[in-house]
PDB file of N, CA and C in Angstrom:
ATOM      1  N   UNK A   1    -110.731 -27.877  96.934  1.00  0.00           N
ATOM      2  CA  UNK A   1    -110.466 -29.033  97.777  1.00  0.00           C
ATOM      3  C   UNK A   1    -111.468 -29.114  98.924  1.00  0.00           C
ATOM      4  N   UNK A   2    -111.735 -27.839  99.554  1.00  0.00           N
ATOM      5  CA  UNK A   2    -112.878 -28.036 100.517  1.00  0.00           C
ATOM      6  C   UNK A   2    -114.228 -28.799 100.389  1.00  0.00           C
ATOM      7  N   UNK A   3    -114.200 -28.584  98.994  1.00  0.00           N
ATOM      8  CA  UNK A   3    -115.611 -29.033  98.464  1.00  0.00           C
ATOM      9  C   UNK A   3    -115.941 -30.662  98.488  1.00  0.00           C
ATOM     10  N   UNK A   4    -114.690 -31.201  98.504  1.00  0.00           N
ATOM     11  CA  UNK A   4    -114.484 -32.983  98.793  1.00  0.00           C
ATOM     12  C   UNK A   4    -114.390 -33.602 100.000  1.00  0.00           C
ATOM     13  N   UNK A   5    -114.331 -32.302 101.369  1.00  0.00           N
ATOM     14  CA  UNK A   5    -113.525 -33.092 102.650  1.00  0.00           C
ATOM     15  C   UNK A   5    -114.747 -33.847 103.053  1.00  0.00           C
ATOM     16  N   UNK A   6    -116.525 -33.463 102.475  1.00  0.00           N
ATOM     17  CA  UNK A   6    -117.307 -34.282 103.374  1.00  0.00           C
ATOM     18  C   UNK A   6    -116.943 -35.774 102.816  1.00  0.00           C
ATOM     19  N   UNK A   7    -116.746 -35.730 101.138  1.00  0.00           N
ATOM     20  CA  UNK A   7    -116.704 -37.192 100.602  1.00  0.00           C
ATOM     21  C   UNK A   7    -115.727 -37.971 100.947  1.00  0.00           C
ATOM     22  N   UNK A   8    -114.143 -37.386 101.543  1.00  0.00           N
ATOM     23  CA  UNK A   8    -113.507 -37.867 101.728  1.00  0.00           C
ATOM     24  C   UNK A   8    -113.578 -38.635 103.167  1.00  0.00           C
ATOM     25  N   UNK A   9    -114.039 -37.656 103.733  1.00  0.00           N
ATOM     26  CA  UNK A   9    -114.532 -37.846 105.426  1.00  0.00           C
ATOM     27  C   UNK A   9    -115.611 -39.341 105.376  1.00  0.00           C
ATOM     28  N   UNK A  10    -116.944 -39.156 104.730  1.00  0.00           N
ATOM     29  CA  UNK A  10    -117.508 -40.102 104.706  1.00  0.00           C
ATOM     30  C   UNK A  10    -116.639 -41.754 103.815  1.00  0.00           C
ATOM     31  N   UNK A  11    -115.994 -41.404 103.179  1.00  0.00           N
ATOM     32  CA  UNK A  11    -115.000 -42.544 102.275  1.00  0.00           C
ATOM     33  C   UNK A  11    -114.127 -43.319 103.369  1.00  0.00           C
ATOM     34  N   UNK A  12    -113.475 -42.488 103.848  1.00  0.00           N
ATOM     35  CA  UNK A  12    -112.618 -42.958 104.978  1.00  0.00           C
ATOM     36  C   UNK A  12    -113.456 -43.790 106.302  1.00  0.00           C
ATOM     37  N   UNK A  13    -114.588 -43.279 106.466  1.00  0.00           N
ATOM     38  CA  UNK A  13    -115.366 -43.535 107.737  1.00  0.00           C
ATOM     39  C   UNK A  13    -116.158 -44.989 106.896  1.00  0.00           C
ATOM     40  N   UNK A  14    -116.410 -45.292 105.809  1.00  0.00           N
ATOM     41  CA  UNK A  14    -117.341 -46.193 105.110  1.00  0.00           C
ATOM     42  C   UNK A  14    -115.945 -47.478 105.144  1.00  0.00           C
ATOM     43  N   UNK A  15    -114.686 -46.793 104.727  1.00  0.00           N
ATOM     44  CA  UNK A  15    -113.379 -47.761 105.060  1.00  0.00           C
ATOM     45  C   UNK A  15    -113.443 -48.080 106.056  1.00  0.00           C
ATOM     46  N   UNK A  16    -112.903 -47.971 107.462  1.00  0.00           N
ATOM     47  CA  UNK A  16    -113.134 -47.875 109.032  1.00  0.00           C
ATOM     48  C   UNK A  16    -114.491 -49.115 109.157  1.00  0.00           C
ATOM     49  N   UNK A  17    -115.617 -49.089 108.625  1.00  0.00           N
ATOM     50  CA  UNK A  17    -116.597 -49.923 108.832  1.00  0.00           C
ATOM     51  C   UNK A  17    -116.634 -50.776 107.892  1.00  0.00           C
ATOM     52  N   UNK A  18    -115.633 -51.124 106.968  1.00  0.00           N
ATOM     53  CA  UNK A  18    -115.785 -52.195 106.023  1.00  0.00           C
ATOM     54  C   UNK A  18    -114.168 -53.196 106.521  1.00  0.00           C
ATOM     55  N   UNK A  19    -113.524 -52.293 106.886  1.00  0.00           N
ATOM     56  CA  UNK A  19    -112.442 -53.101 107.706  1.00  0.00           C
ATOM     57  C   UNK A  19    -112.958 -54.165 108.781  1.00  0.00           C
ATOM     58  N   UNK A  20    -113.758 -53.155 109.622  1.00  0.00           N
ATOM     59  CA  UNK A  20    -114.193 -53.613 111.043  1.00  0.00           C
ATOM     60  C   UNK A  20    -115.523 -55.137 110.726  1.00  0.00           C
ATOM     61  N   UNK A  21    -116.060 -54.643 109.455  1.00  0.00           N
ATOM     62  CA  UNK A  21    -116.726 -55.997 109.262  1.00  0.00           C
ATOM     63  C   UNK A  21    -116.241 -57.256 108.886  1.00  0.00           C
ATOM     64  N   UNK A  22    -115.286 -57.005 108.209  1.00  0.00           N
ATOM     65  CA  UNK A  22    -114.383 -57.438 107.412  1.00  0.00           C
ATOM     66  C   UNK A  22    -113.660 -59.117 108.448  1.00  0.00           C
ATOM     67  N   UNK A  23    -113.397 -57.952 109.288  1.00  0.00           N
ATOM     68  CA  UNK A  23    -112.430 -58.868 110.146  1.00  0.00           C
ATOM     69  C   UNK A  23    -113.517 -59.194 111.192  1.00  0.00           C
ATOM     70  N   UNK A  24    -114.228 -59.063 111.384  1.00  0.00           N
ATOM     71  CA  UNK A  24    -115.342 -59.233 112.048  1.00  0.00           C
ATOM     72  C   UNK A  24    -116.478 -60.627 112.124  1.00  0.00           C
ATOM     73  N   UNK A  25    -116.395 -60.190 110.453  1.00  0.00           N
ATOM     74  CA  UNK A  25    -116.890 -61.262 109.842  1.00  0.00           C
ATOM     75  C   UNK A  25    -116.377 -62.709 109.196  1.00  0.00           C
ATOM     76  N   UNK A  26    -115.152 -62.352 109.153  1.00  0.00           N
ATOM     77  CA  UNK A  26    -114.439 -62.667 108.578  1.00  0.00           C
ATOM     78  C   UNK A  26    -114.380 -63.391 107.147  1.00  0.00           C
ATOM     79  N   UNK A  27    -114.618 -62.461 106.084  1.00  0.00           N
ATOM     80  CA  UNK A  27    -115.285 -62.308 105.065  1.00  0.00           C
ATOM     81  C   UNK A  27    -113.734 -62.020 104.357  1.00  0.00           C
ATOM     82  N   UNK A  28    -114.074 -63.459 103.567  1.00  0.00           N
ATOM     83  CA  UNK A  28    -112.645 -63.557 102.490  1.00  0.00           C
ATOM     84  C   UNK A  28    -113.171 -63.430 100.996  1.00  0.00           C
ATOM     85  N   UNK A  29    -112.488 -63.159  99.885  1.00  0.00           N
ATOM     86  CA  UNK A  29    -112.747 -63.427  98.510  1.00  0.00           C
ATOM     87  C   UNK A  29    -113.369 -62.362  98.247  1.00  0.00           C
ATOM     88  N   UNK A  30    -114.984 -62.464  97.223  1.00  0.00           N
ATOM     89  CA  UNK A  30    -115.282 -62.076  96.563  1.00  0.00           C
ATOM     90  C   UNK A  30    -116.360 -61.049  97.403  1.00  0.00           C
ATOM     91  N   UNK A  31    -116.860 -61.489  99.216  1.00  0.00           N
ATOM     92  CA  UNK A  31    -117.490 -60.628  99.746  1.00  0.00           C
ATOM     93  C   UNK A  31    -117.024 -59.687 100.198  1.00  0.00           C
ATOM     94  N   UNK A  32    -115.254 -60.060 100.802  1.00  0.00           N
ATOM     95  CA  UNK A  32    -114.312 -58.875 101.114  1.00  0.00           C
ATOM     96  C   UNK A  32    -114.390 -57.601  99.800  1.00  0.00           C
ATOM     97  N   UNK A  33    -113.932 -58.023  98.647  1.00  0.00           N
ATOM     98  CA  UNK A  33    -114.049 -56.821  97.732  1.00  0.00           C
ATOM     99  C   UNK A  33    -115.157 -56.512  97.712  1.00  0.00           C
ATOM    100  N   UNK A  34    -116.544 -56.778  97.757  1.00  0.00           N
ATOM    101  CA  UNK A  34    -118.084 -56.313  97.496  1.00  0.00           C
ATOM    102  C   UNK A  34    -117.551 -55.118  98.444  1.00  0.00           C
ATOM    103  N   UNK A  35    -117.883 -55.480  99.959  1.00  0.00           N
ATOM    104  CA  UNK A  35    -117.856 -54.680 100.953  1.00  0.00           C
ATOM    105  C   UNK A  35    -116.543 -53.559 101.022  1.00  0.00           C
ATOM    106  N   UNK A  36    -115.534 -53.779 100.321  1.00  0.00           N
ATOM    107  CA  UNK A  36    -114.520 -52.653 100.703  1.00  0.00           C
ATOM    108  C   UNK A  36    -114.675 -51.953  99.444  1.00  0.00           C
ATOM    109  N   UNK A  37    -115.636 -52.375  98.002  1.00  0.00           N
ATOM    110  CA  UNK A  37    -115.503 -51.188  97.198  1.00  0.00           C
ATOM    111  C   UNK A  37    -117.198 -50.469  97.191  1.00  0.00           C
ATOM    112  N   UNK A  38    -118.263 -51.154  97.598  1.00  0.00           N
ATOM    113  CA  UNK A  38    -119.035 -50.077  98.358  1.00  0.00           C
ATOM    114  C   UNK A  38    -119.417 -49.842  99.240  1.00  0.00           C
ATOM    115  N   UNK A  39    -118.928 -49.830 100.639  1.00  0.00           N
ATOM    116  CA  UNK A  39    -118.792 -49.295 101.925  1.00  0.00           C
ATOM    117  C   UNK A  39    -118.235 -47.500 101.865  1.00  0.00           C
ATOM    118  N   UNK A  40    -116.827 -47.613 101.101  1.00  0.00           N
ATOM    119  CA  UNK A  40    -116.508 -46.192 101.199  1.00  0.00           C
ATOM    120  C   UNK A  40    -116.970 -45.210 100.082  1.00  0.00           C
ATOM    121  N   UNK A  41    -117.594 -46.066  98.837  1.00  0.00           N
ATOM    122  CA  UNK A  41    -118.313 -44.964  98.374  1.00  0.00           C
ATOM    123  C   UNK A  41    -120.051 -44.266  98.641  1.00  0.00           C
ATOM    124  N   UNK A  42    -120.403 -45.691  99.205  1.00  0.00           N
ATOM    125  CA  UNK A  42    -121.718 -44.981 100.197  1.00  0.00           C
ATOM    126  C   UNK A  42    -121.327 -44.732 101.128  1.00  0.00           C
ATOM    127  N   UNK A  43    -120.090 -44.696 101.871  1.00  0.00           N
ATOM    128  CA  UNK A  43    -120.602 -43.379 102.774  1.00  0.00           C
ATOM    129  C   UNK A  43    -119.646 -42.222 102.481  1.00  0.00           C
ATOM    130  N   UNK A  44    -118.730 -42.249 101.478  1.00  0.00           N
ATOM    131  CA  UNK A  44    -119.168 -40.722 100.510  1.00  0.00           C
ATOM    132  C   UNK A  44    -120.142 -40.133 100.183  1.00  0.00           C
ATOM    133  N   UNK A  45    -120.822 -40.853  99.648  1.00  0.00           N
ATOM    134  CA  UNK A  45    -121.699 -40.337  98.902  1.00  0.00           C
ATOM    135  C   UNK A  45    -122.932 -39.509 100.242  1.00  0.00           C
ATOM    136  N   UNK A  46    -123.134 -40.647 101.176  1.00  0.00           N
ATOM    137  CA  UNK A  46    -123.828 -40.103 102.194  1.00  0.00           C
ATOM    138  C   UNK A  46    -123.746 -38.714 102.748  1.00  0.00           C
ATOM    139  N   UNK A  47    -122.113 -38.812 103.457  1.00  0.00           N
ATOM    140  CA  UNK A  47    -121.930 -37.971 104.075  1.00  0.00           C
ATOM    141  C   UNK A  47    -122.048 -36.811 103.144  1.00  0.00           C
ATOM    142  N   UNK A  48    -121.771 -36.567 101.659  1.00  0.00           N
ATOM    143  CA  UNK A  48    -121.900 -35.402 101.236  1.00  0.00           C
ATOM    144  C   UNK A  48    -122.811 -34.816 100.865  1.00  0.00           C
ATOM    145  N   UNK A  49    -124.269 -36.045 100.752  1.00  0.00           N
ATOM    146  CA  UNK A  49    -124.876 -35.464 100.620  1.00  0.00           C
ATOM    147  C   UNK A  49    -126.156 -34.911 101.717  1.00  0.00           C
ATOM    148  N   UNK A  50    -125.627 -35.480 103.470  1.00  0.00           N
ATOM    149  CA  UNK A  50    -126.391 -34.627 104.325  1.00  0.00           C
ATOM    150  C   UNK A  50    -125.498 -33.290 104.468  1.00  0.00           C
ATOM    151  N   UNK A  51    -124.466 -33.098 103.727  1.00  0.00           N
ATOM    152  CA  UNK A  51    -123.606 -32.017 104.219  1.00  0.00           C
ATOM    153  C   UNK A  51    -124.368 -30.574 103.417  1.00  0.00           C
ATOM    154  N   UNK A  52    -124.925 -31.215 102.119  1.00  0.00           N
ATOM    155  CA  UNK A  52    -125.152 -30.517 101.224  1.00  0.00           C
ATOM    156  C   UNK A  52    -126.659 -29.911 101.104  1.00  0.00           C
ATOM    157  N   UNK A  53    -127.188 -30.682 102.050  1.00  0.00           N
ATOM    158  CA  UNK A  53    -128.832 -31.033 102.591  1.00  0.00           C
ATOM    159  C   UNK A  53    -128.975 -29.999 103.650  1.00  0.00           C
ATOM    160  N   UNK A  54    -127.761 -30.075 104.558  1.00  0.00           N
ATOM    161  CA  UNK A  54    -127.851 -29.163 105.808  1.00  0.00           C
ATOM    162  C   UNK A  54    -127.918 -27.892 105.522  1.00  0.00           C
ATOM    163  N   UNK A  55    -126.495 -27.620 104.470  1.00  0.00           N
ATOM    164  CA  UNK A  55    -125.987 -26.564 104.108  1.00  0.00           C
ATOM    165  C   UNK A  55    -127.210 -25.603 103.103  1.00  0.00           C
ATOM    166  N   UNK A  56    -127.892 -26.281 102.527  1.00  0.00           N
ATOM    167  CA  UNK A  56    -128.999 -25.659 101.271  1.00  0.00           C
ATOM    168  C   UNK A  56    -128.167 -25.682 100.698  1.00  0.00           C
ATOM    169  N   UNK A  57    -127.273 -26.140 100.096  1.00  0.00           N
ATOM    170  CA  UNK A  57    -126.756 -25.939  98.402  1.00  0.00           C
ATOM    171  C   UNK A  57    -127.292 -27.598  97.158  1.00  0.00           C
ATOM    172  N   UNK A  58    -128.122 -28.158  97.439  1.00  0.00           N
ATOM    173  CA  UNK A  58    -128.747 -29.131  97.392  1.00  0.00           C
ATOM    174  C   UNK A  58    -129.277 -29.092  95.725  1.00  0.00           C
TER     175      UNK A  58
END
């Protein structure tokens, strides 16, 4: 499970900024789903992979 908290961490934090645009923007339909289904997997993907960059297991 440890091995997921960066992806989850960055998933949640990519949510948090796709909300905040969201309503921000106020972005209905088909741009709302663009942005809320890849917002939290790039920044999964991000965060795990400076985690993995830092760490040397790369």
């Amino acid at each position: 499970m440890k091995g997921y908290l960066p992806y989850l961490i960055g998933g949640l934090a990519g949510m948090l900024v796709a909300i905040l645009l969201s309503s921000l923007l106020a972005l209905t339909g088909t741009p709302q789903l663009i942005v809320f289904a890849l917002l939290p997997a790039a920044g999964g993907a991000v965060l795990e992979h400076l985690v993995q960059r830092r760490s040397g297991n790369s």
